[in-house]
C-alpha atoms as a PDB file:
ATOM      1  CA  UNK A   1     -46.822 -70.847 -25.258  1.00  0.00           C
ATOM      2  CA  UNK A   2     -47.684 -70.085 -21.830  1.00  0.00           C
ATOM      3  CA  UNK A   3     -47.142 -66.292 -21.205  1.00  0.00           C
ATOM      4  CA  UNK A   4     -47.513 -66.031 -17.248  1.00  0.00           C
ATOM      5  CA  UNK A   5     -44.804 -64.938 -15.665  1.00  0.00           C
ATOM      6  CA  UNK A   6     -43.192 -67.332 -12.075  1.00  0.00           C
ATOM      7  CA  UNK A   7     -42.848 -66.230  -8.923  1.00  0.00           C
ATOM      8  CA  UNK A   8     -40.011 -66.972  -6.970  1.00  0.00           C
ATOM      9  CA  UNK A   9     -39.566 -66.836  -3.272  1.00  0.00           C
ATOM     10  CA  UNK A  10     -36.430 -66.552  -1.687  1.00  0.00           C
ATOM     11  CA  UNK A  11     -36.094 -66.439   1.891  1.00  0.00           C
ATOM     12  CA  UNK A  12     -33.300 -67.221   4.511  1.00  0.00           C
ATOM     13  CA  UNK A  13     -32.458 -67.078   8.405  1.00  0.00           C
ATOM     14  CA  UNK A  14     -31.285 -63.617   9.078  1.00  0.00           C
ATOM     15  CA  UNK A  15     -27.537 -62.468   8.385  1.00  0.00           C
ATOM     16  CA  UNK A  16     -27.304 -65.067   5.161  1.00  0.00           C
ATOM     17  CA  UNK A  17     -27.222 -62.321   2.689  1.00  0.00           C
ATOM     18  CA  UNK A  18     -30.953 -62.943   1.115  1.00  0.00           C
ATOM     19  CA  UNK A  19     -30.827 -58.859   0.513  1.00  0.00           C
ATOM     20  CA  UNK A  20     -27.773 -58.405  -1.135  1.00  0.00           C
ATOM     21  CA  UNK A  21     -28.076 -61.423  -3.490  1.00  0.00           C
ATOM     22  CA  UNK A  22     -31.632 -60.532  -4.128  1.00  0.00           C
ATOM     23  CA  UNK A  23     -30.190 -57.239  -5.455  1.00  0.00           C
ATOM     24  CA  UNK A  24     -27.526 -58.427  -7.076  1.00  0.00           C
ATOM     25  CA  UNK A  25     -29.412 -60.702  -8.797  1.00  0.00           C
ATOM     26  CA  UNK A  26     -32.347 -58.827  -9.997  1.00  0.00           C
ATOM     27  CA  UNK A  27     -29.369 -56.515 -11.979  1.00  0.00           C
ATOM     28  CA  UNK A  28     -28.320 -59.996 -13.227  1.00  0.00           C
ATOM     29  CA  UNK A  29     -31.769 -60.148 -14.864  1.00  0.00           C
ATOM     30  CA  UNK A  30     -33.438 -56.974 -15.124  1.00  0.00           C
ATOM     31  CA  UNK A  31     -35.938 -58.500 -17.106  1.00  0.00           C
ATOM     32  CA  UNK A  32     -37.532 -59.938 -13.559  1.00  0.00           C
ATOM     33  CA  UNK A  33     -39.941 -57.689 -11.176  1.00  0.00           C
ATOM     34  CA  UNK A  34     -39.571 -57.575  -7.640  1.00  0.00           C
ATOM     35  CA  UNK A  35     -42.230 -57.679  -5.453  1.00  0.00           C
ATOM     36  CA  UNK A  36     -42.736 -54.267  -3.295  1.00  0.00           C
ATOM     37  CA  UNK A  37     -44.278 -54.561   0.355  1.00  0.00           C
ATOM     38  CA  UNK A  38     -47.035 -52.101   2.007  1.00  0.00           C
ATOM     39  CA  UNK A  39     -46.290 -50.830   4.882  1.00  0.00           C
ATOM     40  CA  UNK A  40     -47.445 -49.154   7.768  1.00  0.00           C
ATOM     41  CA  UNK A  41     -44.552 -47.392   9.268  1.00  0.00           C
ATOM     42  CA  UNK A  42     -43.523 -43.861   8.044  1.00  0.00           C
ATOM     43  CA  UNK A  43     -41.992 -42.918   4.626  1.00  0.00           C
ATOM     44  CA  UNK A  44     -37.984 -42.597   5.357  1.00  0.00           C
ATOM     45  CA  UNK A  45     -35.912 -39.489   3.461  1.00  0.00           C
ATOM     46  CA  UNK A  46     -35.164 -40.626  -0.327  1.00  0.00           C
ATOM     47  CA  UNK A  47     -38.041 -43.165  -0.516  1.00  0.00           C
ATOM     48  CA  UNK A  48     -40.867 -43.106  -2.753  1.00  0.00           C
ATOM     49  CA  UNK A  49     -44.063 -44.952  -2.774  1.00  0.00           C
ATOM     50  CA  UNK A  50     -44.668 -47.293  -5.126  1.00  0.00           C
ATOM     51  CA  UNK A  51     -40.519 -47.699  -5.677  1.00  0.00           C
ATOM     52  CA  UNK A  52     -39.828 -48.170  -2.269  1.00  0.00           C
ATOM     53  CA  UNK A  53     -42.759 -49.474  -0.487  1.00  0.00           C
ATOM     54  CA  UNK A  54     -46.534 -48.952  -0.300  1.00  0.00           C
ATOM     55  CA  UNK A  55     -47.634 -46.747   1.918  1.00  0.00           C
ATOM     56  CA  UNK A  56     -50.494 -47.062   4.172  1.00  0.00           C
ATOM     57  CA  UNK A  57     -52.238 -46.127   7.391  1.00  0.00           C
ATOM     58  CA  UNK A  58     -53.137 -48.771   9.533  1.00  0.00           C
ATOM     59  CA  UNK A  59     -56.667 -48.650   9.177  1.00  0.00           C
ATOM     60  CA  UNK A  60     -56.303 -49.004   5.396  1.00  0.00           C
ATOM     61  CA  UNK A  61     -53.895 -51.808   5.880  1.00  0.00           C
ATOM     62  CA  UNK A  62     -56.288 -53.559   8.552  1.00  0.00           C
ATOM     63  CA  UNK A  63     -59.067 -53.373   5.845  1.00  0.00           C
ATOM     64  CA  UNK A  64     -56.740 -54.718   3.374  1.00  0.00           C
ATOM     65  CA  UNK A  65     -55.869 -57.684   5.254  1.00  0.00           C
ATOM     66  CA  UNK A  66     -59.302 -58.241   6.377  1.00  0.00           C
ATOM     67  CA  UNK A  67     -60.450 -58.442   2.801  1.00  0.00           C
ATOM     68  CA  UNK A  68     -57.853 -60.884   2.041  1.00  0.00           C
ATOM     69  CA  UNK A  69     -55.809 -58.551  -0.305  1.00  0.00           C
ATOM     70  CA  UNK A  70     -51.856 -59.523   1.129  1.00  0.00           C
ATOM     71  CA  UNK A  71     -50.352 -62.644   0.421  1.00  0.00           C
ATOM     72  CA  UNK A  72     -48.938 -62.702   3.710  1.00  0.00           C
ATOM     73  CA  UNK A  73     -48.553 -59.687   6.367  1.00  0.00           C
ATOM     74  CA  UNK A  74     -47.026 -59.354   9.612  1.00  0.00           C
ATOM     75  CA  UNK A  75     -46.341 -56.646  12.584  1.00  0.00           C
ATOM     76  CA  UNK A  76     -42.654 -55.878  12.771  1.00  0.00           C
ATOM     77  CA  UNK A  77     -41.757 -53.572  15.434  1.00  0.00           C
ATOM     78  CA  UNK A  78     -44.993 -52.050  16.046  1.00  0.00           C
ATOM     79  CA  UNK A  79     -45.472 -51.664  12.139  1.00  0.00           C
ATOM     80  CA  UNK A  80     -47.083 -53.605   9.801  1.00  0.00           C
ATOM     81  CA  UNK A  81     -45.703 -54.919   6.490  1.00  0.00           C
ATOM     82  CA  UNK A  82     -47.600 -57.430   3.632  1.00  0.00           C
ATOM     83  CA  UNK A  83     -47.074 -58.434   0.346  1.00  0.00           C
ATOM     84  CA  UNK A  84     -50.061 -57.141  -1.896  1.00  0.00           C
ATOM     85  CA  UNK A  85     -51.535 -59.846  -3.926  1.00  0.00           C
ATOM     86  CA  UNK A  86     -52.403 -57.585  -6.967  1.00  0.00           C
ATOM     87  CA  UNK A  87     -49.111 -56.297  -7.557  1.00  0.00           C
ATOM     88  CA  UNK A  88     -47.540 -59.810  -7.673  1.00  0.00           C
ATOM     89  CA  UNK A  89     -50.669 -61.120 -10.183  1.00  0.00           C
ATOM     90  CA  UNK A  90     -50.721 -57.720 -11.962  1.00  0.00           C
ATOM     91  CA  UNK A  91     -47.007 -58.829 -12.892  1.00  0.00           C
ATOM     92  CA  UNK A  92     -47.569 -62.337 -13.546  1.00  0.00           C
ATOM     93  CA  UNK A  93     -49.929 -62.080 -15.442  1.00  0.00           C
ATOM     94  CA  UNK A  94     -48.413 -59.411 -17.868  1.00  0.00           C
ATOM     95  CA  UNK A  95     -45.895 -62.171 -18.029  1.00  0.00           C
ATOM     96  CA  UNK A  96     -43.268 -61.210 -15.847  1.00  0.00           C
ATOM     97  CA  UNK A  97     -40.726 -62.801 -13.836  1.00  0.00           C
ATOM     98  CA  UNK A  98     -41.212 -61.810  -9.835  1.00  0.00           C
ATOM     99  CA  UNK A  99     -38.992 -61.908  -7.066  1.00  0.00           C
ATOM    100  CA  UNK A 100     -40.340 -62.284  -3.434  1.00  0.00           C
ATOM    101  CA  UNK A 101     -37.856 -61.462  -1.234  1.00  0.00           C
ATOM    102  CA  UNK A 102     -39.359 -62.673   2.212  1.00  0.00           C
ATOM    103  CA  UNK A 103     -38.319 -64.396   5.597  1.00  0.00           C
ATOM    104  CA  UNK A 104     -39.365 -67.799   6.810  1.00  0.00           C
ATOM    105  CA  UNK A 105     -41.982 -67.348   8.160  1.00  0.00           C
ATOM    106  CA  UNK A 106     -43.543 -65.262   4.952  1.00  0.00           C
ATOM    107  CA  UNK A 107     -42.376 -68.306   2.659  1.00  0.00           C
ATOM    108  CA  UNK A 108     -44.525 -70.791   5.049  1.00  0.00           C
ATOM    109  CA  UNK A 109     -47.787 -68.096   4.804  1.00  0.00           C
ATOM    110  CA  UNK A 110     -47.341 -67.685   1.144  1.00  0.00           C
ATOM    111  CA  UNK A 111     -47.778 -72.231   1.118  1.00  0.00           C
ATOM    112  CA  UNK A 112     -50.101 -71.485   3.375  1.00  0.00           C
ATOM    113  CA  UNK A 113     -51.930 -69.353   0.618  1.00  0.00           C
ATOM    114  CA  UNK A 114     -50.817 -71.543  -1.937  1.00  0.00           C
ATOM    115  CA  UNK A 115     -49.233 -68.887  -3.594  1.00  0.00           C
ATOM    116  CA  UNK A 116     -47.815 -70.947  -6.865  1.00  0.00           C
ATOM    117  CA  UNK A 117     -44.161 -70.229  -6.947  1.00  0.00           C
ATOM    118  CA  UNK A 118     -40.874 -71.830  -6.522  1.00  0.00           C
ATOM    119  CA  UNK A 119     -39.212 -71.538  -2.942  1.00  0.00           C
ATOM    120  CA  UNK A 120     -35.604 -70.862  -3.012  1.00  0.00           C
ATOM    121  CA  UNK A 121     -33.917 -71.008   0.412  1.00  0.00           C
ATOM    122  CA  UNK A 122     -30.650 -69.511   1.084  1.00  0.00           C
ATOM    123  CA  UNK A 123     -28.851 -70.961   4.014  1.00  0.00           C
ATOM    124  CA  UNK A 124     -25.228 -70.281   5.578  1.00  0.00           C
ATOM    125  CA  UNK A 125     -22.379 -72.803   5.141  1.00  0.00           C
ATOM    126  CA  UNK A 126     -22.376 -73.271   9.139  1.00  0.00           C
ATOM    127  CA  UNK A 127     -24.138 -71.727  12.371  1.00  0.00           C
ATOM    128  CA  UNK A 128     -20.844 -71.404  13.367  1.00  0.00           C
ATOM    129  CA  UNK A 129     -20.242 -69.327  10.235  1.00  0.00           C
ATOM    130  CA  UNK A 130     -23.931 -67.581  10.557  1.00  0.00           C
ATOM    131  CA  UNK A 131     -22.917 -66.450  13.945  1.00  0.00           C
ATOM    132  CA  UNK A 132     -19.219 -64.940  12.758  1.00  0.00           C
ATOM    133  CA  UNK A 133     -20.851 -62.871  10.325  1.00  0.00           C
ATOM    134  CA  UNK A 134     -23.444 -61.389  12.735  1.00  0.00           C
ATOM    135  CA  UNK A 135     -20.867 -60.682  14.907  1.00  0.00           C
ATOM    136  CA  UNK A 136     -19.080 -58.686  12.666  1.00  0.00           C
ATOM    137  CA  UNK A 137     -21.910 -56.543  11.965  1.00  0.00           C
ATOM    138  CA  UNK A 138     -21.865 -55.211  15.272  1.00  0.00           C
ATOM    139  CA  UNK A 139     -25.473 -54.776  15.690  1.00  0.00           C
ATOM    140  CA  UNK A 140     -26.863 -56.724  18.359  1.00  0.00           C
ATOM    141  CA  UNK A 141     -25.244 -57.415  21.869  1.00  0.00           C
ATOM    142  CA  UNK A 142     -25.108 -60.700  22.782  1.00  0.00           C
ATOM    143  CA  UNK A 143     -28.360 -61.669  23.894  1.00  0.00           C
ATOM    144  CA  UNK A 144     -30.068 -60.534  20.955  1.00  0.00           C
ATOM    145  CA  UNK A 145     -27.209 -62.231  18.432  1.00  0.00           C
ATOM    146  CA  UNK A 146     -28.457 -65.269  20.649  1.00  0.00           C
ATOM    147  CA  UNK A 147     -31.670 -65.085  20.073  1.00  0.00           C
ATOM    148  CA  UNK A 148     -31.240 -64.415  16.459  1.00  0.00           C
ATOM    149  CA  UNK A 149     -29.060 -68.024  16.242  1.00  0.00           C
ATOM    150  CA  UNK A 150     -31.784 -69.768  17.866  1.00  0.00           C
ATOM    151  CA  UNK A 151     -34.139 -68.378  15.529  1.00  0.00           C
ATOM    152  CA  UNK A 152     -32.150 -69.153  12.552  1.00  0.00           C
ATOM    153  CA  UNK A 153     -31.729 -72.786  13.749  1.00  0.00           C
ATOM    154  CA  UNK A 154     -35.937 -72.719  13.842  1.00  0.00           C
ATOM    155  CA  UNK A 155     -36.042 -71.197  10.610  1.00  0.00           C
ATOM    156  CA  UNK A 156     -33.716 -73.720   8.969  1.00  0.00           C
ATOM    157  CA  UNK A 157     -35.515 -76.903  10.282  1.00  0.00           C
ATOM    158  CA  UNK A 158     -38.066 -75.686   7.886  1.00  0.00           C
ATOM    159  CA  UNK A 159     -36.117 -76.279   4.858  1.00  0.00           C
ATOM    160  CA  UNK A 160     -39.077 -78.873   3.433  1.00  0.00           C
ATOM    161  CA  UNK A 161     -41.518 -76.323   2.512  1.00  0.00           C
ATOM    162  CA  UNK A 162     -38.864 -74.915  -0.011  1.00  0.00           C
ATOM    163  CA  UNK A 163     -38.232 -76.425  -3.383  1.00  0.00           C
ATOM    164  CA  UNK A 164     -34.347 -75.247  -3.945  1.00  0.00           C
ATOM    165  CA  UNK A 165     -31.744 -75.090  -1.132  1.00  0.00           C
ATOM    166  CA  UNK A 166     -28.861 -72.929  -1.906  1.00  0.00           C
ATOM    167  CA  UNK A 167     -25.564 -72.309   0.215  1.00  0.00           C
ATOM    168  CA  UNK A 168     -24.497 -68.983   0.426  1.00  0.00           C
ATOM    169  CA  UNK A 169     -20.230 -69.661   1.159  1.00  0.00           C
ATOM    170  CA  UNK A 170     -19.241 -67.573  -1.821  1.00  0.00           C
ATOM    171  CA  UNK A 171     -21.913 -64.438  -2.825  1.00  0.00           C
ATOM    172  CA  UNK A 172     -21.267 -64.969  -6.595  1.00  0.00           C
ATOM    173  CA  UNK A 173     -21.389 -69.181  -6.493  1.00  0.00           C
ATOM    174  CA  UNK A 174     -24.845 -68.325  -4.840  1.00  0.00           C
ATOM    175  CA  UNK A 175     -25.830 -65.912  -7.264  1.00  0.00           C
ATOM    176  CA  UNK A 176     -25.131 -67.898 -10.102  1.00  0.00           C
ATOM    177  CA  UNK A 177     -26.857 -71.437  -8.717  1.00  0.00           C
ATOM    178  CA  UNK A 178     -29.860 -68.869  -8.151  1.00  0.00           C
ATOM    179  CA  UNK A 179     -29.564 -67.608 -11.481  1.00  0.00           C
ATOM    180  CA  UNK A 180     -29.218 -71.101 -12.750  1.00  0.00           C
ATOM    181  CA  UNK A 181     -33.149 -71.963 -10.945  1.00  0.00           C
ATOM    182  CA  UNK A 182     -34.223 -69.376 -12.484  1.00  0.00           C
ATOM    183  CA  UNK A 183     -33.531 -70.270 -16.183  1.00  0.00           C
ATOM    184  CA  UNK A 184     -34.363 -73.892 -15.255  1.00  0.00           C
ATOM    185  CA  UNK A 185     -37.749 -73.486 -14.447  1.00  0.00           C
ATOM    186  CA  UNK A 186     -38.618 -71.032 -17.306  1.00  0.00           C
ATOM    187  CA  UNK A 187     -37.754 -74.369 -19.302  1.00  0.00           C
ATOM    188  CA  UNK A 188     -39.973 -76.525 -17.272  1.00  0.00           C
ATOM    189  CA  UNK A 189     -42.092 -79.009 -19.569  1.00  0.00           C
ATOM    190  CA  UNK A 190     -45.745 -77.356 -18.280  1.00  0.00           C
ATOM    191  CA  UNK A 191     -44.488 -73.818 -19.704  1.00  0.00           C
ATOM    192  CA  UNK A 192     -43.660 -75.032 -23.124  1.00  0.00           C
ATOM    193  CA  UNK A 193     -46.016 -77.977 -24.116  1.00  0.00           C
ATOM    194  CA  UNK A 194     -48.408 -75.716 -25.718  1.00  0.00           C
ATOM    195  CA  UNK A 195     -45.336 -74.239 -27.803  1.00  0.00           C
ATOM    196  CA  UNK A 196     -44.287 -77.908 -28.646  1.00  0.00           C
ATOM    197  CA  UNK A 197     -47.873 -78.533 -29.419  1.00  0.00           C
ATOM    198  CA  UNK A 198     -48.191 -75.971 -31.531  1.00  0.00           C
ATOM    199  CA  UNK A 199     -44.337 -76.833 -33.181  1.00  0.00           C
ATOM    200  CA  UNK A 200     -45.475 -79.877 -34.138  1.00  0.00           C
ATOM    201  CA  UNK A 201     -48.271 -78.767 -36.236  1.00  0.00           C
ATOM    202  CA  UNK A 202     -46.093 -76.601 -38.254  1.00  0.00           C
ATOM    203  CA  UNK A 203     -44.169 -79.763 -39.342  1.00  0.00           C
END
């Protein structure tokens, strides 16, 4: 039987609740890893590196990224942030479950990498609804909630690079249809043949 773990990507438009479900559901299944970004920007008060994030200066980062070491990286408010590759294999390859808990535009780079996973996108039941719920976070003034609705349309008309689209209208129906992925593919044909294989020798 195959012993590598899968990788699974979830990303969503902004305000859909990809954090919080994320969360809840690695206590759902502790069993699974989740994947920890470096970043550039400064440690905050209760954080720890290697729990938290990982912590670099740029020019380590830069070097990093020139070598080819993220799986996807990007500069988010004047700080940079990327997915090390060796702590997603490192896990994989131990034979653990990992969660990837990206935005859009990381899910496209990790294709883009061919990062071997399954994409999970996470979507709200309406714009209309998307927008309500960004409006009650009272965040952004209008412009920017603007801007983040146009976005999320973008980000949405990308829905074919993802394998799984879930509708977040009810956190724990969401939870459980991602939970529900989850133990489908770790029955997937490709992970057990060898165990059939083998089964079938016995007899």
């Amino acid at each position: 039987m195959s012993n590598k773990g899968i990788a699974f990507v979830l990303s969503a438009p902004s305000g859909t609740g990809k954090t919080t479900l994320a969360r809840a559901l690695l206590k759902l299944m502790p069993e699974m890893a989740y994947s920890i970004s470096a970043t550039t920007r400064s440690k905050r008060l209760g954080e720890e590196e290697g729990r938290d994030y990982f912590f670099l200066d740029e020019k380590e980062f830069v070097e990093k990224d020139q070598n080819g070491d993220f799986l996807e990286s990007a500069q988010v408010y004047g700080n940079w942030y990327g997915t090390p590759k060796s702590h997603v294999d490192e896990h994989l390859n131990n034979g653990t479950d990992i969660l990837l808990d990206v935005d859009v535009q990381g899910a496209a780079s990790f294709k883009k990498n061919k990062l071997k996973a399954v994409y999970i996108f996470l979507v709200p039941p309406s714009l209309e609804e998307l927008e309500d719920r960004l409006q009650k976070r009272k965040t952004e003034d209008s412009r920017t909630l603007e801007r983040r609705l146009s976005k999320a349309e973008d980000e949405i008309k990308e829905y074919k690079i993802y394998d799984y689209v879930v509708i977040n209208d009810q956190l724990e129906e969401a939870l459980q249809k991602i939970k529900s992925i989850v133990l489908a593919e770790k029955c997937r044909m490709n992970l057990k043949e060898s165990f059939l294989k083998k089964l079938l020798k016995r007899s």
